[in-house]
Structures are given as structure tokens and as C-alpha cells.
N, C-alpha and C. Protein backbone atom coordinates (compact mmCIF):
# COMPACT_ATOMS: atom_id res chain seq x y z
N UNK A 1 97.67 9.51 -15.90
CA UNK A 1 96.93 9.04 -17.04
C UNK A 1 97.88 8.29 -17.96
N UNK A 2 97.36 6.96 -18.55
CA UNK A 2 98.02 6.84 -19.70
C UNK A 2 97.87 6.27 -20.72
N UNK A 3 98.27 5.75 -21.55
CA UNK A 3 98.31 5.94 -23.09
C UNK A 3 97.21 5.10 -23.37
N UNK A 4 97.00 3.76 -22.59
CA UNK A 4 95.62 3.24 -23.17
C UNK A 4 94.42 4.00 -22.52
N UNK A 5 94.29 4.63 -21.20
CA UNK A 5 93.44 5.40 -21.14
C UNK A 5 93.02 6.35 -22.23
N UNK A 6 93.84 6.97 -22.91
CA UNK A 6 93.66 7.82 -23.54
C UNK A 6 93.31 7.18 -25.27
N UNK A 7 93.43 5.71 -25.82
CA UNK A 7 93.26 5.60 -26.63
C UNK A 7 91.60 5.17 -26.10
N UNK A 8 91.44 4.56 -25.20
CA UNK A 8 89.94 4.52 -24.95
C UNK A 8 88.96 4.99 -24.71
N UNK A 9 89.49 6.25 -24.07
CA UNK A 9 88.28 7.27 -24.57
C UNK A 9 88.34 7.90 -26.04
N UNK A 10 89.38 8.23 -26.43
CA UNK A 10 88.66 8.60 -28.01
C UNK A 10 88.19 7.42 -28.87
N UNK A 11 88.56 5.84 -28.48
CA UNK A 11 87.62 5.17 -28.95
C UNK A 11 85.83 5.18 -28.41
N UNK A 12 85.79 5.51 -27.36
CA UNK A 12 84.35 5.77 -26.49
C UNK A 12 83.91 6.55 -27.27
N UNK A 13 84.42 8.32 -26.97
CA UNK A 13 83.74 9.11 -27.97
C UNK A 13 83.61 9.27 -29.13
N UNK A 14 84.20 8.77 -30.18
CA UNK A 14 84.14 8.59 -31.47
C UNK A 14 82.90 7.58 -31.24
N UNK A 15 82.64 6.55 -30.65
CA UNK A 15 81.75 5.48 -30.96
C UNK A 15 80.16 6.35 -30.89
N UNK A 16 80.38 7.29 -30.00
CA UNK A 16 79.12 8.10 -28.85
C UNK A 16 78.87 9.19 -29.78
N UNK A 17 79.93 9.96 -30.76
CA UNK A 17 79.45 10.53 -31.74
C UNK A 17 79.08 10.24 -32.93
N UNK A 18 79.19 9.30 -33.13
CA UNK A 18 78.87 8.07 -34.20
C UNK A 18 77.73 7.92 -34.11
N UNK A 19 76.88 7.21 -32.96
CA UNK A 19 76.10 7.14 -32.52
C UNK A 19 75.07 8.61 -32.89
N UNK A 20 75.46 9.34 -32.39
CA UNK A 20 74.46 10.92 -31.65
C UNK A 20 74.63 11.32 -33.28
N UNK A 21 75.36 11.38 -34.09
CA UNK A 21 75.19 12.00 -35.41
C UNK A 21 74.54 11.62 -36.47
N UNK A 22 74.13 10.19 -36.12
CA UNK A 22 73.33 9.29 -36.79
C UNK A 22 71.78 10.19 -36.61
N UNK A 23 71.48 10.67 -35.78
CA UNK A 23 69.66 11.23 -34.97
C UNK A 23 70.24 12.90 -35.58
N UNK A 24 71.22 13.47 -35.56
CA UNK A 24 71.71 14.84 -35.68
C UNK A 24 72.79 15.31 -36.00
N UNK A 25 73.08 15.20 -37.47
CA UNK A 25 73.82 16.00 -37.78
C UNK A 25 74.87 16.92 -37.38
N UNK A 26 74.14 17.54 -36.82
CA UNK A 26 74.81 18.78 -35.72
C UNK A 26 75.61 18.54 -35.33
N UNK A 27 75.88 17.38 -34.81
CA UNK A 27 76.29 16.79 -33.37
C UNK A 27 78.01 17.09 -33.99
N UNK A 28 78.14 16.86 -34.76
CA UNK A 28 79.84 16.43 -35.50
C UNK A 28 80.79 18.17 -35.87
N UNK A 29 79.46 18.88 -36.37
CA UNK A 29 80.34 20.20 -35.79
C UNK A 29 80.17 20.75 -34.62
N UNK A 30 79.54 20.33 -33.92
CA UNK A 30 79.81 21.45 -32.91
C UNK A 30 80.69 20.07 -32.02
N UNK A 31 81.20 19.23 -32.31
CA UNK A 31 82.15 18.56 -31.44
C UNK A 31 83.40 18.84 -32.54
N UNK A 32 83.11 19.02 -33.83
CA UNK A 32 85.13 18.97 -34.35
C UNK A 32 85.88 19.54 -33.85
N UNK A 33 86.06 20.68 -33.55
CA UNK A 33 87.01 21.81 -32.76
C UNK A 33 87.71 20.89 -31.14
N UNK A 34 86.71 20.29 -30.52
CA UNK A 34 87.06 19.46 -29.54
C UNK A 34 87.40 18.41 -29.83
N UNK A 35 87.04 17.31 -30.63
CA UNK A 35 87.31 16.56 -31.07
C UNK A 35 88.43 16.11 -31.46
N UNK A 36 89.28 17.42 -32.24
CA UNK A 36 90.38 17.21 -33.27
C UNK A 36 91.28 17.28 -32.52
N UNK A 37 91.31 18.03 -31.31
CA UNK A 37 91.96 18.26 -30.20
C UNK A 37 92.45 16.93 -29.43
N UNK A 38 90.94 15.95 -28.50
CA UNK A 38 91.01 14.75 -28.60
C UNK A 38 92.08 14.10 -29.03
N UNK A 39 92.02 13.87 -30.62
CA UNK A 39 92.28 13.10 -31.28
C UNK A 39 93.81 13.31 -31.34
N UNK A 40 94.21 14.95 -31.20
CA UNK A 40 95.71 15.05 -31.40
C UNK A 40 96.16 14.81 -29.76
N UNK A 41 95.76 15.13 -28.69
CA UNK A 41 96.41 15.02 -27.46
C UNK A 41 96.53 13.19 -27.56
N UNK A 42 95.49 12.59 -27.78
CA UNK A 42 95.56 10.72 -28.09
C UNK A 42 97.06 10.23 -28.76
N UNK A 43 97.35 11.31 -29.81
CA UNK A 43 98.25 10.43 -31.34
C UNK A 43 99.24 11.54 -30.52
N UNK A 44 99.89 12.49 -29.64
CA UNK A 44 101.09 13.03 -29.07
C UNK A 44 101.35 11.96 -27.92
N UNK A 45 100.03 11.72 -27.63
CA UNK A 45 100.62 10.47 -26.32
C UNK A 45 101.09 8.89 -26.67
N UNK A 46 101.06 8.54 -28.22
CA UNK A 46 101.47 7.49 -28.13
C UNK A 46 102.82 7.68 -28.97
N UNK A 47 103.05 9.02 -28.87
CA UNK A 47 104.41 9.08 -30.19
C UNK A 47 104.88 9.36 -28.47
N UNK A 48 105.04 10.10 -27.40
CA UNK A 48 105.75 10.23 -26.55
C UNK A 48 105.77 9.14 -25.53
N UNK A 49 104.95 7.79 -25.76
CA UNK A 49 104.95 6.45 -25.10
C UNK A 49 106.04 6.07 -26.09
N UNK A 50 106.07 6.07 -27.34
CA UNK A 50 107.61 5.34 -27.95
C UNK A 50 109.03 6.01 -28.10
N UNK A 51 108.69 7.44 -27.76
CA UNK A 51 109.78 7.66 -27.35
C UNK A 51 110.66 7.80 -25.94
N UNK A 52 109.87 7.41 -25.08
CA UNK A 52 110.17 7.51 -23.76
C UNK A 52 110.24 5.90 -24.09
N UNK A 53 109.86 4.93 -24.38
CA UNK A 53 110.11 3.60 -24.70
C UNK A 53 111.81 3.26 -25.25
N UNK A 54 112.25 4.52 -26.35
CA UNK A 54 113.49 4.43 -26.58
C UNK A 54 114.46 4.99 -25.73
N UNK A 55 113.99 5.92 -25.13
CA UNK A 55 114.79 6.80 -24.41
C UNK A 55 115.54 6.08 -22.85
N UNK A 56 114.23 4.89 -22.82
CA UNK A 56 114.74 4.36 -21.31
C UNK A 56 115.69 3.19 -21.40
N UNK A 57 115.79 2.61 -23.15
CA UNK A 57 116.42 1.39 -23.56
C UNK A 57 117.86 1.93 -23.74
N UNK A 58 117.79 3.36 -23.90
CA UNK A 58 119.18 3.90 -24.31
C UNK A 58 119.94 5.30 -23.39
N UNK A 59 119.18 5.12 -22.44
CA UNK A 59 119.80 6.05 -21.08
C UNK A 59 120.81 6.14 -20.76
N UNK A 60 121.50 5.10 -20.93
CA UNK A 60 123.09 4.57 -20.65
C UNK A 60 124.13 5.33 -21.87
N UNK A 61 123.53 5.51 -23.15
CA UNK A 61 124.36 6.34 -23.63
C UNK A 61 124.42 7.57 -23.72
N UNK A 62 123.85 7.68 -22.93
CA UNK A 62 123.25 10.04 -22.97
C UNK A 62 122.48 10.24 -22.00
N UNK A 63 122.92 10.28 -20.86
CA UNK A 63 121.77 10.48 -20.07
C UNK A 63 121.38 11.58 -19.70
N UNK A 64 122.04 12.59 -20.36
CA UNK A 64 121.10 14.01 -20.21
C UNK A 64 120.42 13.92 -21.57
N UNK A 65 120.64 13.77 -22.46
CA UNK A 65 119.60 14.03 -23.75
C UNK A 65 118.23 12.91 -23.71
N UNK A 66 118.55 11.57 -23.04
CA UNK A 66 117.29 10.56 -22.79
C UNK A 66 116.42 10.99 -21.40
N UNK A 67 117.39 11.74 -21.04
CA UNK A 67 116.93 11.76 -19.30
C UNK A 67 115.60 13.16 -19.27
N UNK A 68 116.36 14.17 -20.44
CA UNK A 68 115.49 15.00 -20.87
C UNK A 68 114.02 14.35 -21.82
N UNK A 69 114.52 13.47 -22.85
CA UNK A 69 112.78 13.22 -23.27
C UNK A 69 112.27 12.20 -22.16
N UNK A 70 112.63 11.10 -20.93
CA UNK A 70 111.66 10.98 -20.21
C UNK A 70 110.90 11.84 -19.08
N UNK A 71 111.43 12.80 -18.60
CA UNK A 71 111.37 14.21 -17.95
C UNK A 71 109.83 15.08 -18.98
N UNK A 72 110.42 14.91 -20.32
CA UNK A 72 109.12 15.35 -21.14
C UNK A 72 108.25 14.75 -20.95
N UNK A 73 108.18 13.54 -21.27
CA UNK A 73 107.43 12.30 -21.15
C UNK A 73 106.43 12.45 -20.53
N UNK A 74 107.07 12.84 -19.06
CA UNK A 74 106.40 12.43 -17.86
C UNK A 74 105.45 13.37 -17.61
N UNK A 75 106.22 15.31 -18.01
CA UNK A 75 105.36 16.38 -18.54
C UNK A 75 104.28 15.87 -19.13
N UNK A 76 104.35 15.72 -19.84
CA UNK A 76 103.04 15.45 -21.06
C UNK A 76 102.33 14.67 -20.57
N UNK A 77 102.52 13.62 -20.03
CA UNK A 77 101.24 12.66 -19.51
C UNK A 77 100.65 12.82 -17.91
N UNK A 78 101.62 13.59 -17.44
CA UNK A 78 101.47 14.08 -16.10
C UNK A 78 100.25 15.73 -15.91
N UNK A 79 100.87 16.47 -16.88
CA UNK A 79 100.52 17.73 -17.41
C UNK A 79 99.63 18.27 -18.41
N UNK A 80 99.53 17.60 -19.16
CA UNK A 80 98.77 17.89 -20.51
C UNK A 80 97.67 16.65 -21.43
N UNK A 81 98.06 15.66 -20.60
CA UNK A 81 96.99 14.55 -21.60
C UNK A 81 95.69 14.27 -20.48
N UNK A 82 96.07 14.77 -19.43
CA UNK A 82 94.56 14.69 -18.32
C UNK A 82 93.32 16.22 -19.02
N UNK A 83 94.24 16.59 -20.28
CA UNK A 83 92.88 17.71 -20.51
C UNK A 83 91.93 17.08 -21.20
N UNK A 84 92.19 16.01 -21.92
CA UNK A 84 91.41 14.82 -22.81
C UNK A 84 89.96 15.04 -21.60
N UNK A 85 90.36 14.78 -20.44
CA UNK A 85 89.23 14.48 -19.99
C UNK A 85 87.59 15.68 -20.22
N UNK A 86 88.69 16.64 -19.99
CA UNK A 86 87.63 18.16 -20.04
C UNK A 86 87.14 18.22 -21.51
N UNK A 87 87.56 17.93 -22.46
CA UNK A 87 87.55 17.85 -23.80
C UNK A 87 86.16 16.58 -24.14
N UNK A 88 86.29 15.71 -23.51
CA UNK A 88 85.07 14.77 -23.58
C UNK A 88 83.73 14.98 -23.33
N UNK A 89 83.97 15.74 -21.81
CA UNK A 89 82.83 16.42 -21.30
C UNK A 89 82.39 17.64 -22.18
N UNK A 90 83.28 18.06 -23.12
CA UNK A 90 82.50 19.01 -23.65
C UNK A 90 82.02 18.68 -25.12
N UNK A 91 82.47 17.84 -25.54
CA UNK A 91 82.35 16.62 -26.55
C UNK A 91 81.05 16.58 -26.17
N UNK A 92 81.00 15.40 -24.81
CA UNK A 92 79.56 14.82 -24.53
C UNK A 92 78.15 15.69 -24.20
N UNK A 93 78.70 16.97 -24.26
CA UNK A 93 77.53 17.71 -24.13
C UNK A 93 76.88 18.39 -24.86
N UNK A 94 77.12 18.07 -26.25
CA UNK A 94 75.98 17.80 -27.38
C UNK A 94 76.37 18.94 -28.18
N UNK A 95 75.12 18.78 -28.67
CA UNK A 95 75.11 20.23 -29.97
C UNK A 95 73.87 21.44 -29.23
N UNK A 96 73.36 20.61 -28.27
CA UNK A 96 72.26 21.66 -27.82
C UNK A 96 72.84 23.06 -27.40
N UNK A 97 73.73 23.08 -26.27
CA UNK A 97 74.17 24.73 -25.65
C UNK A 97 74.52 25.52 -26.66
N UNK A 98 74.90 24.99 -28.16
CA UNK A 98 75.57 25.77 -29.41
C UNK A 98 73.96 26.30 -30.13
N UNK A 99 73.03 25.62 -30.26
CA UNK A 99 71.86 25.96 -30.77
C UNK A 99 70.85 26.27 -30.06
N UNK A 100 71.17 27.07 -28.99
CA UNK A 100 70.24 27.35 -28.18
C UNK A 100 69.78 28.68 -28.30
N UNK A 101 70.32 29.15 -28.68
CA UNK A 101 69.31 30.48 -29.50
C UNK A 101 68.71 30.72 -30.91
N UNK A 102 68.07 31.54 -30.96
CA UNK A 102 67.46 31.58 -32.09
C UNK A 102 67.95 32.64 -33.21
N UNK A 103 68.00 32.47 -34.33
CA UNK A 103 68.81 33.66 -35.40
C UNK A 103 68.02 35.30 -35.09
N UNK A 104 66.83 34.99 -33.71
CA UNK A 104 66.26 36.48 -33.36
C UNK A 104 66.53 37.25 -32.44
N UNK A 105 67.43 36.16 -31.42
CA UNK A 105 68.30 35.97 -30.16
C UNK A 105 69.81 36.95 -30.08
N UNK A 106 70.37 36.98 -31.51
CA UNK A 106 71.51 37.53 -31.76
C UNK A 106 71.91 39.12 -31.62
């Protein structure tokens, strides 16, 4: 996965909750918790695209301390920014499964 993938779907879903909150309200809390998530795995992947950007311009002077943040790098976008995806799907699946019972249900 990478970094523009990942700025394009939280531009998608932001547009799609934009959209869906306009008809329902709802829609915006029961996506923040996922959302904010989103939004931070998006803004860790483009701070670790510029630093793996510096790290590869300056390898030659440290190559265990650069060699270690592209090694992270590669962690993080290899490891941890493909959860964006699961995070969408649960994004995109509304406010309904959260209000599906009734306050008699409890």
C-alpha cells in the first residue's frame, strides 16, 4: 500500500460521509472512533513517506540509523497502513448495526 492510496481513500470516505450525514446525522458518530483512526494511520503515512524520503538521500552517512527508519518505513506501510482498509469497511457500513436496537432491547 501506499501513501497516495491511502490519501485517497480518506479523501473517498470523508466525501461518502459528507454525503450520508447530510440524510443522517448519525452517520458522523458512529463513524468518528473509525474515522479518527483513518485519518491518523493517513497523516503517520505521509510523515513516514518523508522520512524514509530523507533517510534514503542520507544513507551514506549512517547507515544503521537511516537503514533503521527505512526498515520502519517499510514496517508501517507493509504492516500497519493496509488496516485503513478494514477501517473503511466499517466506516462504510453506516450507522444502522449501532441503532439497531431499541432502548427496550437493552
Amino acid at each position: 500500500m501506499q501513501l497516495l492510496d491511502a490519501v485517497e481513500r480518506l479523501e473517498s470516505v470523508s466525501d461518502w460521509l459528507i454525503s450520508r450525514a447530510a440524510d443522517d446525522r448519525r452517520e458522523v458518530g458512529a463513524a468518528s472512533v473509525e474515522y479518527l483512526q483513518l485519518f491518523g494511520y493517513t497523516a503517520y503515512a505521509w510523515l513516514w513517506a518523508r522520512m524514509a524520503q530523507v533517510a534514503a538521500a542520507r544513507s551514506g552517512e549512517d547507515e544503521a540509523f537511516y537503514g533503521a527508519k527505512l526498515a520502519t518505513a517499510a514496517f508501517f506501510f507493509g504492516r500497519l497502513l493496509p488496516r485503513t482498509l478494514a477501517l473503511e469497511a466499517a466506516i462504510r457500513a453506516g450507522s444502522e448495526p449501532l441503532y439497531g436496537l431499541s432502548a427496550e432491547q437493552f
